[in-house]
Protein backbone atom coordinates (compact mmCIF):
# COMPACT_ATOMS: atom_id res chain seq x y z
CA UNK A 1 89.78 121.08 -102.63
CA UNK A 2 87.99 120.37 -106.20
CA UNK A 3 84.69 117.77 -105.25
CA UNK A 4 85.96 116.06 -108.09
CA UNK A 5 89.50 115.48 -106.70
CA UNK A 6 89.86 111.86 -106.79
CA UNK A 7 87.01 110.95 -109.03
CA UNK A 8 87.60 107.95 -111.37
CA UNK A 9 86.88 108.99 -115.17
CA UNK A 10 86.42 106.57 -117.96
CA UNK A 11 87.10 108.17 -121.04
CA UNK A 12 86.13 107.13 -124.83
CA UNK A 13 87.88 108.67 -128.21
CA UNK A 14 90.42 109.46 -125.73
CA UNK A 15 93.21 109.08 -128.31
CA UNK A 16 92.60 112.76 -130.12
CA UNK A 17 90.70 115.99 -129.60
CA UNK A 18 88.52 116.76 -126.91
CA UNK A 19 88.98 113.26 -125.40
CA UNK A 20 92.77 113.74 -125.12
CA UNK A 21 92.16 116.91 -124.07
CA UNK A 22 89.27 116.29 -121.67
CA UNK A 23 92.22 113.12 -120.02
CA UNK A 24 94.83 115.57 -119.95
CA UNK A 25 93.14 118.61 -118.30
CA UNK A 26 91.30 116.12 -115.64
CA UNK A 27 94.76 114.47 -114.70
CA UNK A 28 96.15 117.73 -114.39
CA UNK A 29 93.56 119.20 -111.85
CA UNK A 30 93.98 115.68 -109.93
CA UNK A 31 91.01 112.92 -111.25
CA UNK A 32 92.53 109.56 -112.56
CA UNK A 33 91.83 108.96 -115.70
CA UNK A 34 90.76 105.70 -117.89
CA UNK A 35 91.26 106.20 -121.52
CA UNK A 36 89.63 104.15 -124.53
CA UNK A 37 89.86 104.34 -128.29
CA UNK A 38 91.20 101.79 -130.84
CA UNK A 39 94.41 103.31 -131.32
CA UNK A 40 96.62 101.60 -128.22
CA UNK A 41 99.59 103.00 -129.49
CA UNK A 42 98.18 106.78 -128.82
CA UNK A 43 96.72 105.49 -125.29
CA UNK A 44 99.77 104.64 -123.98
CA UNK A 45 101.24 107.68 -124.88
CA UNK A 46 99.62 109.51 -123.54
CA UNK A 47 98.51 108.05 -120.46
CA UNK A 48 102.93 108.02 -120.43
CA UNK A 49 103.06 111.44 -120.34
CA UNK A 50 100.49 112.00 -118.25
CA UNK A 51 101.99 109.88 -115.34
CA UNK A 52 105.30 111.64 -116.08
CA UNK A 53 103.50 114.91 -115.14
CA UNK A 54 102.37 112.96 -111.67
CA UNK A 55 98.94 112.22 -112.72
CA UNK A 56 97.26 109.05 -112.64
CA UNK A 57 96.22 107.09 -116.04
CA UNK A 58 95.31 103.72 -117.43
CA UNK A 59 94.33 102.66 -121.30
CA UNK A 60 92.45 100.11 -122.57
CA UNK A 61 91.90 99.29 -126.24
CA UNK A 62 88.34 100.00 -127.20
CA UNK A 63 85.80 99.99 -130.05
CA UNK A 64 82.39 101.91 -128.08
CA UNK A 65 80.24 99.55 -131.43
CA UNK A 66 81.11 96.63 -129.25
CA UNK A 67 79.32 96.16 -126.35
CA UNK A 68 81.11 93.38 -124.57
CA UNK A 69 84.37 95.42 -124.94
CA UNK A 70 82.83 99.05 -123.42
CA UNK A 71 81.42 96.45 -120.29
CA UNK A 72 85.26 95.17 -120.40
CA UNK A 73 86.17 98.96 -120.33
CA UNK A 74 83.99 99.88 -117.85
CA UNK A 75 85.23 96.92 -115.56
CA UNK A 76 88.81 97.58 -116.39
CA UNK A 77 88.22 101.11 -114.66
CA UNK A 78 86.83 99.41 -111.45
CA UNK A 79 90.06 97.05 -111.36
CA UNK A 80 92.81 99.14 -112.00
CA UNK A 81 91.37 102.39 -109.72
CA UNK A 82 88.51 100.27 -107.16
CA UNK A 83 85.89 102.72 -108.35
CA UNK A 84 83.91 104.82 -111.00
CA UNK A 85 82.07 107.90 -111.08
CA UNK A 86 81.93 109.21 -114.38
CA UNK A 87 81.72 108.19 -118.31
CA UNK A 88 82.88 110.38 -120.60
CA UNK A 89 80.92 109.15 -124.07
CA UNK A 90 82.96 110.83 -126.51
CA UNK A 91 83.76 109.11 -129.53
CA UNK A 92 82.27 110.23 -132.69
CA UNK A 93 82.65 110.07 -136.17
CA UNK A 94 81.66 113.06 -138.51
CA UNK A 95 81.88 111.50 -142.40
CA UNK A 96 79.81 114.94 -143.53
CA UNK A 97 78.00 114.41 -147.64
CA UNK A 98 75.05 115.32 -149.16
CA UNK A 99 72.34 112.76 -148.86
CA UNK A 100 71.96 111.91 -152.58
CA UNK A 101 75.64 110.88 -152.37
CA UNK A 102 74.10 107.79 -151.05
CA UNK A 103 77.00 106.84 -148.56
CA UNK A 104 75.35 104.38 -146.69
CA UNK A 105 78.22 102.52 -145.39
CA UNK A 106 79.20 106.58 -143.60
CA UNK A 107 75.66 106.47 -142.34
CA UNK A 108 75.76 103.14 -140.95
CA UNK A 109 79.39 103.73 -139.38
CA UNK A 110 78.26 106.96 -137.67
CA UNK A 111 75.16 105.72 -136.38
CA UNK A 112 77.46 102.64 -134.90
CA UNK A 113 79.77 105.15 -133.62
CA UNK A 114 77.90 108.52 -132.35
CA UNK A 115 74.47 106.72 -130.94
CA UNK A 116 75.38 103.02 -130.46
CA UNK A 117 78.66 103.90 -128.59
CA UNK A 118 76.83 106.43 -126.18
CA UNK A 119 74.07 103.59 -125.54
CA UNK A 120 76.69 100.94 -124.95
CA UNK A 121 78.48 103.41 -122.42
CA UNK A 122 75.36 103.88 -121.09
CA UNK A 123 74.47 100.07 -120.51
CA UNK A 124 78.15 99.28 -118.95
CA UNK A 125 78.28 101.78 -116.53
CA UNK A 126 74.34 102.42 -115.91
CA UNK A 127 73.85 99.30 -113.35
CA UNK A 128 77.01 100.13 -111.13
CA UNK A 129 75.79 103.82 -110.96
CA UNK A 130 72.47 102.68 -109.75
CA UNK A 131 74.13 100.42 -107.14
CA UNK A 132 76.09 102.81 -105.69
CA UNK A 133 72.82 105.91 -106.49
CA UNK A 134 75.96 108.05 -107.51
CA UNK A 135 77.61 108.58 -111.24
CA UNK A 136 77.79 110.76 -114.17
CA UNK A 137 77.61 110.39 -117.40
CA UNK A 138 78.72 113.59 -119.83
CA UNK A 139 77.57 113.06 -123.46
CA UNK A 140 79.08 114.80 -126.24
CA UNK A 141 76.34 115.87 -129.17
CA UNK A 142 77.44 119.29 -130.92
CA UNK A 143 75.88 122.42 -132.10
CA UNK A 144 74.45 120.10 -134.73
CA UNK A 145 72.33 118.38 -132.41
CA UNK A 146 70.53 121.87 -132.19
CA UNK A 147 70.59 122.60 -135.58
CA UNK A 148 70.58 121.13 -139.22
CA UNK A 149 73.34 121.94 -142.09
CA UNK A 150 73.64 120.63 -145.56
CA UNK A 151 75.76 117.63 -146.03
CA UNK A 152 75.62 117.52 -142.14
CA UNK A 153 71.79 115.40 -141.97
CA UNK A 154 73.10 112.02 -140.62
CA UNK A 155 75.50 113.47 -138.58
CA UNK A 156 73.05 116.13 -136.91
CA UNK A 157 70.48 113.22 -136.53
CA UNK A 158 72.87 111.19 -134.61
CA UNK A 159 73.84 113.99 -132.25
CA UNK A 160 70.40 114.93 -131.90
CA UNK A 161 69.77 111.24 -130.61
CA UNK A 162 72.51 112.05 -128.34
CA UNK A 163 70.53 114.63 -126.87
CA UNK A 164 67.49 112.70 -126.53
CA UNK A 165 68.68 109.88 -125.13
CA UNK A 166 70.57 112.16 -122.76
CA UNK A 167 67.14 113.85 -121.23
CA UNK A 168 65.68 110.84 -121.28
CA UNK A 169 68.32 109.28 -119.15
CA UNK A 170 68.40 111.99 -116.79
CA UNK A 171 64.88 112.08 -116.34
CA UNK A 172 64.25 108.15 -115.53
CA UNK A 173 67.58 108.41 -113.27
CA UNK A 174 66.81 111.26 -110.31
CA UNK A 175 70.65 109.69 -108.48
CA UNK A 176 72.25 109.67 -111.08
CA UNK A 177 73.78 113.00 -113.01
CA UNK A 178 73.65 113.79 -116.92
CA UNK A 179 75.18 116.35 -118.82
CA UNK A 180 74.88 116.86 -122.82
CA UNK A 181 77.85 118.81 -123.84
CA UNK A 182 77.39 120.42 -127.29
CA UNK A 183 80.61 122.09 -129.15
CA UNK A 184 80.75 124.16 -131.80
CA UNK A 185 83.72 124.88 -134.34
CA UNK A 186 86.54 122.88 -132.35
CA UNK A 187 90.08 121.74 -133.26
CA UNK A 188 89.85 117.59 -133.74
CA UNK A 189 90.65 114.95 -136.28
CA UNK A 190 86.33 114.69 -136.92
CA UNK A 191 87.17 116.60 -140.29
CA UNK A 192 89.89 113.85 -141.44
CA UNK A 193 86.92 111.33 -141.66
CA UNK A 194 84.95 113.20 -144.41
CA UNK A 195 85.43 111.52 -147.92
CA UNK A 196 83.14 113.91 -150.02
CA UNK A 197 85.07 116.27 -151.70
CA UNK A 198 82.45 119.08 -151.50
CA UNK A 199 81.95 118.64 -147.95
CA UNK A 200 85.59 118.84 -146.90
CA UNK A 201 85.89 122.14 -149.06
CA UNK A 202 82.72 123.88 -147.07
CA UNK A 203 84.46 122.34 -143.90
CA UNK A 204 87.92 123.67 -144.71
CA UNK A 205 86.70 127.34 -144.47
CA UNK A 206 86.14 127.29 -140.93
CA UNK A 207 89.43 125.51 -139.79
CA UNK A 208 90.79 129.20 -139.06
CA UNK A 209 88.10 130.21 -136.09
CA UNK A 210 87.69 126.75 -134.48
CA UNK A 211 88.73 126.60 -131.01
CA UNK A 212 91.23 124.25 -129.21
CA UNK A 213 90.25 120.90 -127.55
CA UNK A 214 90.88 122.47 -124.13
CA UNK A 215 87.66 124.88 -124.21
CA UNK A 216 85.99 121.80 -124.78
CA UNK A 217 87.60 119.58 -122.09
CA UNK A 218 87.28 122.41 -119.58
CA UNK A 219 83.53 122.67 -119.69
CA UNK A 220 83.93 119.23 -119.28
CA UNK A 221 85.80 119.72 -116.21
CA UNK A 222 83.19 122.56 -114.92
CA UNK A 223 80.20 120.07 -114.56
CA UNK A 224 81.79 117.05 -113.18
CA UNK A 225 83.11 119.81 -110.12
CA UNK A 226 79.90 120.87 -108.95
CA UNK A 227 78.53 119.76 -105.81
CA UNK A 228 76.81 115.85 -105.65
CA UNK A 229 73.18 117.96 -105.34
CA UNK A 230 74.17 119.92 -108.99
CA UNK A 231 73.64 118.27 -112.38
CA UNK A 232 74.83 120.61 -114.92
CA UNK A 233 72.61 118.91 -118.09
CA UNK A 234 73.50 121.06 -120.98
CA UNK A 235 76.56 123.54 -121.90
CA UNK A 236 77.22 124.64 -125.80
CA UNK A 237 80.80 125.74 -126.55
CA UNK A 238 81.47 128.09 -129.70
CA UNK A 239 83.68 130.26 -131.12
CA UNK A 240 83.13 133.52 -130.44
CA UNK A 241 80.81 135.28 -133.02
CA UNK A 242 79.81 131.31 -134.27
CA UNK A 243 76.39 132.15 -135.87
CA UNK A 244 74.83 128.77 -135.63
């Protein structure tokens, strides 16, 4: 039996990519899952065919900028399954230009999105964890929070916060378990959210070696398993033969 058969696991971005994914391969292996993201219409569907498979899921509209509505999320959870032991802060945006582009309203949005919405998953779930000196929180920065590209500086900042406020986390919180997972070239809709033509091009030629959602989700998977006395803090996922 999997220690993390049974586990409740709340979800955000859950309606594409590696959230979807990360729902889908966690119901399978037996956790019930709690998915968030603004798109209801997804949420249900899949939590649908998740249950048809025998798995356990509930959905909850959510925008992680808000934090009233990630507390709601995070209580919703506690309702619907009497318990939580793990957030799954995975919602990010990825609007890649150059900085002289000046697309401040893109900065603003993924700073909202990528650091906000991990500190707002953070402060819902944070004071139950302490209660009960038990939880997990699994934080998804990206290669680019260990290194810098061109047209990539706002985004790489904010997943480098990520990090950061990851460590920092795990450091002031010795019951509680953090782990930073960092992909590289992976299949999601983060590329549909780039408006700057030059950046979608240099994007574009690396569609062909990213990997699926799954490798993602299943690393995921890996360091919510371990034993209550292991805290798996950081795993990076590439393609094979990714240089950076």
């Amino acid at each position: 039996m999997s220690t993390a058969e049974n586990k409740v696991i709340a979800i955000t971005g859950a309606s594409s990519g590696i959230g979807e994914a990360t729902a889908r391969v966690l119901a399978h292996q037996g956790l019930r899952v709690m998915l968030g993201a603004r798109r209801t219409d997804r949420l249900e569907a899949i939590a649908a065919e998740i249950r048809s498979k025998g798995g356990e899921a509930e959905y909850r509209t959510l925008d992680v900028t808000n934090l009233e509505d990630m507390q709601a999320f995070v209580g919703f959870a506690q309702d619907k399954f009497g318990r939580l032991d793990v957030v799954v802060n995975n919602a990010g945006l990825m609007p890649l230009s150059r900085l002289e582009v000046l697309k401040v309203d893109e900065w603003n949005r993924m700073i909202d999105v990528n650091i906000r919405g991990v500190l707002h998953g953070i402060a819902a779930a944070l004071p139950l964890f302490k209660q009960q000196r038990s939880g997990q929180f699994v934080n998804l920065s990206s290669i680019a929070g260990h290194n810098v590209y061109p047209t990539a500086a706002v985004y790489c900042a904010t997943k480098f916060a990520v990090w950061a406020i990851s460590e920092g986390l795990r450091q002031e919180s010795p019951d509680i378990r953090v782990t930073v997972i960092s992909p590289g070239n992976t299949e999601s809709e983060l590329v549909s959210t780039i408006t700057d033509a030059e950046a979608a091009e240099w994007v574009e030629e690396f569609r062909d070696s990213a990997i699926p959602a799954e490798a993602i989700a299943r690393a995921i998977a890996f360091a919510i398993e371990q034993p209550a006395e292991v805290d798996v803090n950081e795993i990076i996922v590439r393609p094979i033969g990714q240089m950076s």
